[in-house]
Protein backbone atom coordinates (compact mmCIF):
# COMPACT_ATOMS: atom_id res chain seq x y z
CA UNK A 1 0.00 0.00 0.00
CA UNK A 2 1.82 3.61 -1.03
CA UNK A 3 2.31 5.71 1.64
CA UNK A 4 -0.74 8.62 1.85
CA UNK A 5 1.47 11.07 3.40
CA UNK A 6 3.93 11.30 0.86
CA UNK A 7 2.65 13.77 -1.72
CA UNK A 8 1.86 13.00 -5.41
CA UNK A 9 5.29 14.83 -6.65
CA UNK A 10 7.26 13.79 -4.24
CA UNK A 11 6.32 9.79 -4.83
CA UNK A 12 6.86 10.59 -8.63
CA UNK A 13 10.06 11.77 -8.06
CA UNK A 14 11.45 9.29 -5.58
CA UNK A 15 10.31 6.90 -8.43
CA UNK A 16 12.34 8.75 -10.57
CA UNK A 17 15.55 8.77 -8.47
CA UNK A 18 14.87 5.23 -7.43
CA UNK A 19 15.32 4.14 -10.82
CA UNK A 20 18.64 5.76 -11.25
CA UNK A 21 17.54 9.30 -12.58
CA UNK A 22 20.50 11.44 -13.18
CA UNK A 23 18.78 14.56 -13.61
CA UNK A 24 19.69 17.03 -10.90
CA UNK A 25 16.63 18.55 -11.82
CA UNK A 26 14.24 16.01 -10.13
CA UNK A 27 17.21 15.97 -7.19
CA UNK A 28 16.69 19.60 -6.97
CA UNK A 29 12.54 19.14 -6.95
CA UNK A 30 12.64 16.32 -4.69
CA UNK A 31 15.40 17.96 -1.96
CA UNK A 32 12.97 21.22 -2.53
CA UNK A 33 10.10 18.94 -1.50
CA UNK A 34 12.10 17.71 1.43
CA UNK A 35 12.73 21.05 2.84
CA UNK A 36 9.23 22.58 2.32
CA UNK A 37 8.09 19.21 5.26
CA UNK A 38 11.37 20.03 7.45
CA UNK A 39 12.58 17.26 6.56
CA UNK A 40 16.06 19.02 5.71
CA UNK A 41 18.44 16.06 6.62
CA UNK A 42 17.16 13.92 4.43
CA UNK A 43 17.26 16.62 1.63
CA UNK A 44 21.17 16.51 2.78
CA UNK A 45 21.19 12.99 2.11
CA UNK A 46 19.39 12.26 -0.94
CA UNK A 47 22.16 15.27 -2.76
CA UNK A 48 24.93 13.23 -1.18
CA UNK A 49 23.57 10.05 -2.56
CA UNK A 50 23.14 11.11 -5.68
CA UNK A 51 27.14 12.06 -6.21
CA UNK A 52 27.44 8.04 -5.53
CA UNK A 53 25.92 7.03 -8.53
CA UNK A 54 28.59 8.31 -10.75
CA UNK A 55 26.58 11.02 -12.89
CA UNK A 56 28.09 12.59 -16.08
CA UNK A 57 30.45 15.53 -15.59
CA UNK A 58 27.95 18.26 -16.02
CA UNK A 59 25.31 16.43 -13.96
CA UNK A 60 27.58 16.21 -11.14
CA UNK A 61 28.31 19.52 -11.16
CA UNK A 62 25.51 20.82 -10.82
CA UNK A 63 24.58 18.14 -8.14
CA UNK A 64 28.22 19.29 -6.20
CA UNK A 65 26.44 22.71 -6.40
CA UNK A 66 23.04 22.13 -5.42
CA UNK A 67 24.79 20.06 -2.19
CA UNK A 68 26.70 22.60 -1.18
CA UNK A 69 23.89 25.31 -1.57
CA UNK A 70 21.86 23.36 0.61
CA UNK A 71 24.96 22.51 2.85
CA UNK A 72 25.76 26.35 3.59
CA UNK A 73 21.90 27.22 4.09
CA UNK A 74 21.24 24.58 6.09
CA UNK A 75 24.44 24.71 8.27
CA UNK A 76 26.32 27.59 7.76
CA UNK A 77 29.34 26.02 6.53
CA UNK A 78 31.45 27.64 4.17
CA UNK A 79 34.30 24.92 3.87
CA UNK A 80 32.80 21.93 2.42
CA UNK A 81 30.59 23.91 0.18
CA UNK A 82 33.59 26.25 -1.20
CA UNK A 83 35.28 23.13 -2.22
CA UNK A 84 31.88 21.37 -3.46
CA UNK A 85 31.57 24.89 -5.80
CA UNK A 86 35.39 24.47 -7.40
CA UNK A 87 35.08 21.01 -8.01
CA UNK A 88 31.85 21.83 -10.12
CA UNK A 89 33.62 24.74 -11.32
CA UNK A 90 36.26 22.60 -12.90
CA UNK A 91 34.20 20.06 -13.83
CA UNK A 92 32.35 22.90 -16.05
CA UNK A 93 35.56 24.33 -17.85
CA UNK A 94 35.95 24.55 -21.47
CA UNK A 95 31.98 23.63 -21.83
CA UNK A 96 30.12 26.25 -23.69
CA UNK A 97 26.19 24.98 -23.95
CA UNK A 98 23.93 26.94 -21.70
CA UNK A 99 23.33 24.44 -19.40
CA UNK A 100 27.20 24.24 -18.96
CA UNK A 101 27.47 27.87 -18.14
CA UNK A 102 24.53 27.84 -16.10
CA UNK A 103 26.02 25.54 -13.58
CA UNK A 104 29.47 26.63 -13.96
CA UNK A 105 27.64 30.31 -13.25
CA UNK A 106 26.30 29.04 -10.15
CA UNK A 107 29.50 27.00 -9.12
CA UNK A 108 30.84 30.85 -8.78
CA UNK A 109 28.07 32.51 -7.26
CA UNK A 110 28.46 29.40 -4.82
CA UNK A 111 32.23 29.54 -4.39
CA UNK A 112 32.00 33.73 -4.08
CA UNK A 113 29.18 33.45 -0.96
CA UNK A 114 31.52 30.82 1.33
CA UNK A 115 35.06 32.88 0.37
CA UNK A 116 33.73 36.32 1.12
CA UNK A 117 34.40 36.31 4.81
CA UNK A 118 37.80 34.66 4.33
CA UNK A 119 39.21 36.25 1.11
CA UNK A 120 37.04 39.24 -0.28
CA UNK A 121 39.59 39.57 -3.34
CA UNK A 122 38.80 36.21 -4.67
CA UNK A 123 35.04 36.28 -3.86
CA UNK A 124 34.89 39.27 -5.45
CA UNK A 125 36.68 37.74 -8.27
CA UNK A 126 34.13 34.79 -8.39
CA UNK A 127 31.30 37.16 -8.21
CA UNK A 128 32.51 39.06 -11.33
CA UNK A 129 32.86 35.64 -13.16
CA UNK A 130 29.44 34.40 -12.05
CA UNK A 131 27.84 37.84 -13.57
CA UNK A 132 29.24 37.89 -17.02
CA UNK A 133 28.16 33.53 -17.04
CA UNK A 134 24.65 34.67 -15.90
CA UNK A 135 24.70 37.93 -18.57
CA UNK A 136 25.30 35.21 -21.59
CA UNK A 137 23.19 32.49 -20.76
CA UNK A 138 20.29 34.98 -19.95
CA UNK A 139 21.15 36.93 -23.32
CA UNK A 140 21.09 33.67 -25.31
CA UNK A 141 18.13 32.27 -23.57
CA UNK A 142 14.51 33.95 -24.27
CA UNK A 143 12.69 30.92 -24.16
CA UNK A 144 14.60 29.61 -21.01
CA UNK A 145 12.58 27.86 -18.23
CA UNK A 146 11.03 30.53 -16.35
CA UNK A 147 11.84 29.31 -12.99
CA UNK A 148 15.12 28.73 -13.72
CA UNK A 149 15.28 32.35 -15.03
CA UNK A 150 13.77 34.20 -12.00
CA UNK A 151 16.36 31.47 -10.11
CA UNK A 152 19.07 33.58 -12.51
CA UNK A 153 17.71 37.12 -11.80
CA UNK A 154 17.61 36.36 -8.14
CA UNK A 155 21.59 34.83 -8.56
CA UNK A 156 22.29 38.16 -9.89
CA UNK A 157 20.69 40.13 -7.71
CA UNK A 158 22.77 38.48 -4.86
CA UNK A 159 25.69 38.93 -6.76
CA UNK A 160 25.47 42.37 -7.19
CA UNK A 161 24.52 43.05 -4.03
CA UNK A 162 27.63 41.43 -2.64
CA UNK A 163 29.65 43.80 -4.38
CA UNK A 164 27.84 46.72 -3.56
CA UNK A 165 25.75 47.10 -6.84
CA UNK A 166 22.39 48.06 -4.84
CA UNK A 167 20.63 49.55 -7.66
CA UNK A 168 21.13 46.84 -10.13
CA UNK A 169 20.81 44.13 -7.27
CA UNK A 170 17.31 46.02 -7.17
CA UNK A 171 16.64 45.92 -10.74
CA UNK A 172 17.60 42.31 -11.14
CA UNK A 173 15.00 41.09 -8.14
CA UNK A 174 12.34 43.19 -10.06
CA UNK A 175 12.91 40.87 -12.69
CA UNK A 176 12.59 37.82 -10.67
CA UNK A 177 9.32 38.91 -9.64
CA UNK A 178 7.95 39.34 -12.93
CA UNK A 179 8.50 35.50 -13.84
CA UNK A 180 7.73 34.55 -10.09
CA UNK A 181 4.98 32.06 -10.51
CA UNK A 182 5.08 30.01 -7.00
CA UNK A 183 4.39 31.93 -3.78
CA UNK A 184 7.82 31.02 -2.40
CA UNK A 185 9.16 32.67 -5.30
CA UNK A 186 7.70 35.19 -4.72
CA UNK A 187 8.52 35.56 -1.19
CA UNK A 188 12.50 35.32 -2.20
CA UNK A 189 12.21 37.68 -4.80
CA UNK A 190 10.57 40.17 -2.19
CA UNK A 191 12.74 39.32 0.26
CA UNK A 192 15.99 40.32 -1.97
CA UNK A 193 14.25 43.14 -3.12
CA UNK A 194 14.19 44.77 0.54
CA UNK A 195 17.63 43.89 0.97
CA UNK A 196 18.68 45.76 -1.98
CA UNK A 197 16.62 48.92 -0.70
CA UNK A 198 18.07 49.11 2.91
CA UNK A 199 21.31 48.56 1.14
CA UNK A 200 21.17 51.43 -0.96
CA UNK A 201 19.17 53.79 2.20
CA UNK A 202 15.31 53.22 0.86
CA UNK A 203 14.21 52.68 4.02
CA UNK A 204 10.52 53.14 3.77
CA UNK A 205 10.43 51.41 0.57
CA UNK A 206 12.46 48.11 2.21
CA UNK A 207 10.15 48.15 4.78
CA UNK A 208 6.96 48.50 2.51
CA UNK A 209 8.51 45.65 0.46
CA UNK A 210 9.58 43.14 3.25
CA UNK A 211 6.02 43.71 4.98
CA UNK A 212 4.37 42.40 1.98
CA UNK A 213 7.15 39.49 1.99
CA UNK A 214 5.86 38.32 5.68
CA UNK A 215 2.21 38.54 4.64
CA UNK A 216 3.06 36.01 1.66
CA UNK A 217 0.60 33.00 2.24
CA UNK A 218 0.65 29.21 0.96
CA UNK A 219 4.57 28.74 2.23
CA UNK A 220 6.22 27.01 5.08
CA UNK A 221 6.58 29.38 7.99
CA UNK A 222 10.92 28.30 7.68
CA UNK A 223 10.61 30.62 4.26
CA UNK A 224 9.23 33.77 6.71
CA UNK A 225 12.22 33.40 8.69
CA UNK A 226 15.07 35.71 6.87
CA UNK A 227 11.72 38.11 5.93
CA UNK A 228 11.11 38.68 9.23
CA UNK A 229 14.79 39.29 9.99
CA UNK A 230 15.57 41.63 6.93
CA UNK A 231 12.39 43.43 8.09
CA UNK A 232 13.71 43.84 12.15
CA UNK A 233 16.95 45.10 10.56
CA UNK A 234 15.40 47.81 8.42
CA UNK A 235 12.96 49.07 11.39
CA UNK A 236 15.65 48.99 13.41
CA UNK A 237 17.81 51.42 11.13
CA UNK A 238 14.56 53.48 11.14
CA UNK A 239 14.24 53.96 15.10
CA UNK A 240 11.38 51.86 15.35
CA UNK A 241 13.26 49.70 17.85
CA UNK A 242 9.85 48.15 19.56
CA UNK A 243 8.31 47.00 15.95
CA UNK A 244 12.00 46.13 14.73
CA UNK A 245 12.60 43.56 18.02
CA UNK A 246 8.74 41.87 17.38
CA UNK A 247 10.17 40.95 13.87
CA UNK A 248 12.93 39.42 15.19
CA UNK A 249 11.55 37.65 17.97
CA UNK A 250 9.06 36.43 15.51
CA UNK A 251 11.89 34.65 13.30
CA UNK A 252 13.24 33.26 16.33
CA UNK A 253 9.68 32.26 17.32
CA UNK A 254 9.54 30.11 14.13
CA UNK A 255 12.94 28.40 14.24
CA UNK A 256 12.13 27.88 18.27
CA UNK A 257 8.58 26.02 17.53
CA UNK A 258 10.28 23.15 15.45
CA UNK A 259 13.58 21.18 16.61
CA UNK A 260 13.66 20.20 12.72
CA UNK A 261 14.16 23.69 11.21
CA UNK A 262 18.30 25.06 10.76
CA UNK A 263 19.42 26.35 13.66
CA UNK A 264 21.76 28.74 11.34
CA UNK A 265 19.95 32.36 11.60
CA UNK A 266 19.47 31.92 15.81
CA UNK A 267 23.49 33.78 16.33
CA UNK A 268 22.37 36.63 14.12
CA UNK A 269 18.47 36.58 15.53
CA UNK A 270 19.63 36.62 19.23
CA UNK A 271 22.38 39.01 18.43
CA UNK A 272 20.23 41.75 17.14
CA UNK A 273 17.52 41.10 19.55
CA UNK A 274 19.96 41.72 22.15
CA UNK A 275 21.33 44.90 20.93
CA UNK A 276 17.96 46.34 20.41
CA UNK A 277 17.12 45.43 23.82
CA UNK A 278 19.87 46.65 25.12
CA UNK A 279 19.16 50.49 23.63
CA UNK A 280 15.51 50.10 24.84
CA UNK A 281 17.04 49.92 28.05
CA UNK A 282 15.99 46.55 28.85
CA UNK A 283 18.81 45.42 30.42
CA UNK A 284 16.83 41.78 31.29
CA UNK A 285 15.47 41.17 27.88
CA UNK A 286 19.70 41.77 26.57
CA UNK A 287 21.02 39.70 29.35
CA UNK A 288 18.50 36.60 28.18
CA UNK A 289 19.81 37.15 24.46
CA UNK A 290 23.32 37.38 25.43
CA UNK A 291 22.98 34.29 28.17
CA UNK A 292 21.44 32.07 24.99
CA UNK A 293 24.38 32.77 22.54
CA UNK A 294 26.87 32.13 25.26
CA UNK A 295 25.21 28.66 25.83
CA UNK A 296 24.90 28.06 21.93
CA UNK A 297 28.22 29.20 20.55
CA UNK A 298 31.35 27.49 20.48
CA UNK A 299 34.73 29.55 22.72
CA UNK A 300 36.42 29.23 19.58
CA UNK A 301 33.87 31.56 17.51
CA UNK A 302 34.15 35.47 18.67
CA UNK A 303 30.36 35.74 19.06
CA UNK A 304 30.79 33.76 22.58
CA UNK A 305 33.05 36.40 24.06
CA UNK A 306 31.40 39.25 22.58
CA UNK A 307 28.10 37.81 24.22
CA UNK A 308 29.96 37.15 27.18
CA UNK A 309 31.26 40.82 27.39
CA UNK A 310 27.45 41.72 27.10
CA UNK A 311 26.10 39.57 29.24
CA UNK A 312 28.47 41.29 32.09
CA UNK A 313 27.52 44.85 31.10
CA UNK A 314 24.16 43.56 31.07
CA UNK A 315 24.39 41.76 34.84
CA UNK A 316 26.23 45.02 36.20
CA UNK A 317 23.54 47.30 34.93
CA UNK A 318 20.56 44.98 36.72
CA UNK A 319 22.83 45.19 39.96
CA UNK A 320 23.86 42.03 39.79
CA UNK A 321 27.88 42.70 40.58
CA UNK A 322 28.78 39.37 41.62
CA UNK A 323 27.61 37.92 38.27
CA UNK A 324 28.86 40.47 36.18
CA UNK A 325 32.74 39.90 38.48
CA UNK A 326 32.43 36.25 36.85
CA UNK A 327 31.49 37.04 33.47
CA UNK A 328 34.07 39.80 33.17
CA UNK A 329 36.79 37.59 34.71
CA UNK A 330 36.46 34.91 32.46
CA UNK A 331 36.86 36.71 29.48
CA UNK A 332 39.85 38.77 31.23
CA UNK A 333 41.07 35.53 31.64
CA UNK A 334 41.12 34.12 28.10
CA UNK A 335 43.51 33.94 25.90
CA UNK A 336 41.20 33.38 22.69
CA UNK A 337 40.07 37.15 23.71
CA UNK A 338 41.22 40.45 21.93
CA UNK A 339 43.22 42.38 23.49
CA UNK A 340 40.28 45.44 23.98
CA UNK A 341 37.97 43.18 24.42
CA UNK A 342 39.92 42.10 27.49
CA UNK A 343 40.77 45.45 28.82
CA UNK A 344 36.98 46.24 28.26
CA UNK A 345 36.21 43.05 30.59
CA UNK A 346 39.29 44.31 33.15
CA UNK A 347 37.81 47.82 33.29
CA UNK A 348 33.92 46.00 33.92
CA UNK A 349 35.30 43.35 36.49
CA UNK A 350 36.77 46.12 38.45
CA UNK A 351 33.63 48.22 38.12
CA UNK A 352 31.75 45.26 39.56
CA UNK A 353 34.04 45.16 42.45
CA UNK A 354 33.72 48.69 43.41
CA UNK A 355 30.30 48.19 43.30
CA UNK A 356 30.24 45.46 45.52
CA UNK A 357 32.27 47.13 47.55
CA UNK A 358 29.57 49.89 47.82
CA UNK A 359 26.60 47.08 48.40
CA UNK A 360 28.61 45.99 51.61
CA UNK A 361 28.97 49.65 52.38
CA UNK A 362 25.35 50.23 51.66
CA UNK A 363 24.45 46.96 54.22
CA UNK A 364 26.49 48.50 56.80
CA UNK A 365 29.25 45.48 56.63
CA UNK A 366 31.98 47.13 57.31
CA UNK A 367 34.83 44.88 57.62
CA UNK A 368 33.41 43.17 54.33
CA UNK A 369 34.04 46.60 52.96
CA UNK A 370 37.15 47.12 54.56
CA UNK A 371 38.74 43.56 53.09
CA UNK A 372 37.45 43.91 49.13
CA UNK A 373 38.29 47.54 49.27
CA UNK A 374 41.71 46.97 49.86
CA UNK A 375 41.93 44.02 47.84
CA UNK A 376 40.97 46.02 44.77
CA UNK A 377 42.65 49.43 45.69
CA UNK A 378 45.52 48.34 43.77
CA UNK A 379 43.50 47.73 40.84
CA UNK A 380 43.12 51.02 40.29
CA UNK A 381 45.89 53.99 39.37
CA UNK A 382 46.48 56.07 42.55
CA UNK A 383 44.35 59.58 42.74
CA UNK A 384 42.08 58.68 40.06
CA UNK A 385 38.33 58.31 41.30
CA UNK A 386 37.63 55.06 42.07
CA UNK A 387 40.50 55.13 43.71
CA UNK A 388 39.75 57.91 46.04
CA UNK A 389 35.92 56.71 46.30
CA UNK A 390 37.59 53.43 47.77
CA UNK A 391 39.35 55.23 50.51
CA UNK A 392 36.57 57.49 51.46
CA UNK A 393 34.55 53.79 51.84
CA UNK A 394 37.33 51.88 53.89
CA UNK A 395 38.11 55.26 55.68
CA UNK A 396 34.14 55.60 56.45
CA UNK A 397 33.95 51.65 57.62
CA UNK A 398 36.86 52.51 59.88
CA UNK A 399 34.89 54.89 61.68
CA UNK A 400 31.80 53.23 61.87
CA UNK A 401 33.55 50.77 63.83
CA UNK A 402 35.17 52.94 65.74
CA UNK A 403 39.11 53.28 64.12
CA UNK A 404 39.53 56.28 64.08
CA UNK A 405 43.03 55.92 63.75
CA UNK A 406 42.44 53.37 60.60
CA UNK A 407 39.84 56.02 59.30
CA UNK A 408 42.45 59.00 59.70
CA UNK A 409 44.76 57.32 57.85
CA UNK A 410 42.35 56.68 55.02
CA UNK A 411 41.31 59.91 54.78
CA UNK A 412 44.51 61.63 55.03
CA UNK A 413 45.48 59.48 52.07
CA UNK A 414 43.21 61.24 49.97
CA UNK A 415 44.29 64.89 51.06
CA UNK A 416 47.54 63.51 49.92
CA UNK A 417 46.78 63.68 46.28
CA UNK A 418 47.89 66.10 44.23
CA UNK A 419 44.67 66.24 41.95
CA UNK A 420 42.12 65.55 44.31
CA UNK A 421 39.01 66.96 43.34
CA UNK A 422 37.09 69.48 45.94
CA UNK A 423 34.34 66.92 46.72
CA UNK A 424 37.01 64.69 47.61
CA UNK A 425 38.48 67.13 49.74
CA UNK A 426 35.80 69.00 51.54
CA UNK A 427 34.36 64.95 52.71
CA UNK A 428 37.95 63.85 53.70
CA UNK A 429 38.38 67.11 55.57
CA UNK A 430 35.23 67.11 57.31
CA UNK A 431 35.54 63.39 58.62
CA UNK A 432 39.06 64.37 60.06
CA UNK A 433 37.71 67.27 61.94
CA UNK A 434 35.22 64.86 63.02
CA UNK A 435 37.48 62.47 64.52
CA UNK A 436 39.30 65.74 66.16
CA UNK A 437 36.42 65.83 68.04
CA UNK A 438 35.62 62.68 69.15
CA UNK A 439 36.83 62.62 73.00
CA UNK A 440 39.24 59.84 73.69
């Protein structure tokens, strides 16, 4: 008995493949199918099996491709798909039919998306190449497949965009949507189209553009996802940091609801949400954002520390000093850490210490006060003010428990600098005159 939850297509085309098909076209429609039901490691699969079965050289190029297109948007990884784009990239050189430079086309576009964070020079390079493949096969190709030509449109589009061609980006996406026929199409082509508007400061019209993107019905909510983030970004850049943070949370939302869906946009989802939060001044809402990439990303990827450093800034400004002491510390402490991102961390751990030292002040425990202040008055350069807040402290728990010579001493240290300031002064002065007084 077949199996009623497998759709019509997707049984004819596992037919197809099942009897040896060698067409990545139907690998392509099938691994398409596979994605739309979440069912995205299996799409992985099926493209890897297919490279087993030996296909013709231009076949398995544009299989290699199509694996490591899905590879990088399902993972994230640039490193196997790179080298899955230059083996179909050789694999392509010399032909000439249109089918030849499509994939070779693509092979480029591939190869310039994974190298562009590693080597600009060369993606750009690859970028340029991919362009002038797409120009001839979409000059010598009127009667092309129209999917595969808004598939083109939207390759150049990215293209362009990636080296800073906004306006043409824009132009090409407008294409794409003329010969959009299925709603995800449609959807992408919208999507791109925003992207090329922010990029080139059309704010209102990204926004008008990438609204109409999220309202897209009859696709899987996974589609929505980059929509919804494109859209956050752009209200973001126009102040409307409320609206822009319900977009994002929204992508997350979607990714969140189903354990099946690519994990890959949560880094840059939590990231933003956390900086938005953080300049609406909700210093809880940052601190969750930062907390989650911390637990998600790897010590060897810079987002981890830079969430880290966050997370601290985030603790100290809900009062939570002890927290923020740790957080601070362990970045101080690392050596995977830059060098300003430590000193940042140094100059926040020792922030969180004074202010500890103030909360025992504050508590009226005074000889907790008196031990961390003078465990962290070296931490700071003599005369500065920290410095000279920590000896008014210890010099004020002194005489609160009745050392007045420990207090004078304290005090007296900060009459002995050169720059103190007249607050400084006129406190330090008073509390000695006070202890003049007090009868022995």
């Amino acid at each position: 008995m077949p199996d009623m939850n497998v759709l019509p297509n997707e049984r004819l085309l596992r037919e197809k493949v099942k009897s040896g098909s060698l067409d990545a076209d139907d690998y392509r429609a099938l691994a398409s199918l596979l994605c739309e039901t979440n069912r995205f490691d299996e799409a992985l699969a099926l493209l890897r099996a297919s490279l087993r079965l030996h296909p013709p050289n231009l076949s398995r190029a544009a299989l290699l491709t199509l694996l490591g297109w899905y590879v990088n948007d399902i993972t994230g990884d640039t490193e196997e798909p790179l080298s899955l784009g230059e083996q179909a990239a050789a694999l392509t050189e010399g032909l000439e039919t249109i089918e030849a430079l499509t994939v070779r086309a693509q092979a480029q576009s591939l190869i310039a998306e994974c190298a562009w964070n590693t080597d600009s020079k060369r993606a750009a390079a690859a970028a340029d190449s991919a362009l002038s493949l797409l120009a001839r096969v979409t000059d010598a190709s009127s009667s092309h497949n129209i999917t595969k030509m808004g598939e083109l449109h939207l390759a150049a589009a990215r293209l362009n965009m990636m080296l800073g061609r906004s306006e043409e980006a824009a132009m090409r996406c407008k294409e794409a949507l003329h010969v959009a026929r299925e709603p995800v199409e449609l959807v992408l082509s919208l999507t791109e189209l925003g992207v090329a508007y922010r990029n080139s400061g059309k704010l209102a019209e990204a926004r008008e553009i990438l609204a109409k993107a999220v309202k897209s019905s009859g696709v899987v909510p996974y589609v929505l996802v980059r929509p919804y983030y494109e859209l956050g970004l752009v209200e973001r850049d126009l102040g409307k940091l409320p609206e822009a943070r319900a977009k994002l949370e929204k992508a997350f939302e979607i990714i969140d609801a189903n354990p099946a869906i690519p994990r890959v946009y949560i880094p840059e989802l939590l990231n933003a949400i956390s900086a938005i939060s953080y300049e609406l001044r909700d210093f809880e809402g940052a601190a969750k954002a930062n907390q989650a990439l911390v637990n998600i990303c790897p010590t060897s990827n810079p987002l981890y520390w830079r969430s880290l450093l966050w997370l601290a800034q985030c603790q100290w400004d809900l009062g939570q000093f002890e927290m923020a002491r740790a957080s601070a510390e362990q970045i101080v402490e690392s050596a995977l850490v830059p060098e300003a991102d430590r000193a940042c961390a140094r100059n926040l751990s020792r922030r969180a210490r004074l202010s500890v030292v103030e909360s025992y002040y504050a508590s009226k425990d005074y000889a907790a006060c008196i031990r961390e202040g003078k465990a962290l008055l070296p931490e700071f350069a003599e005369c500065d003010d920290s410095y000279l807040a920590l000896l008014l402290l210890i010099g004020h728990s002194h005489l609160n428990l009745e050392n007045k010579s420990s207090a004078r001493k304290y005090y007296e240290a900060i009459l002995d600098c050169p720059s103190v300031s007249p607050g400084y002064r006129t406190t330090a002065e008073s509390c000695l005159t006070r202890i003049a007084k007090i009868r022995h």
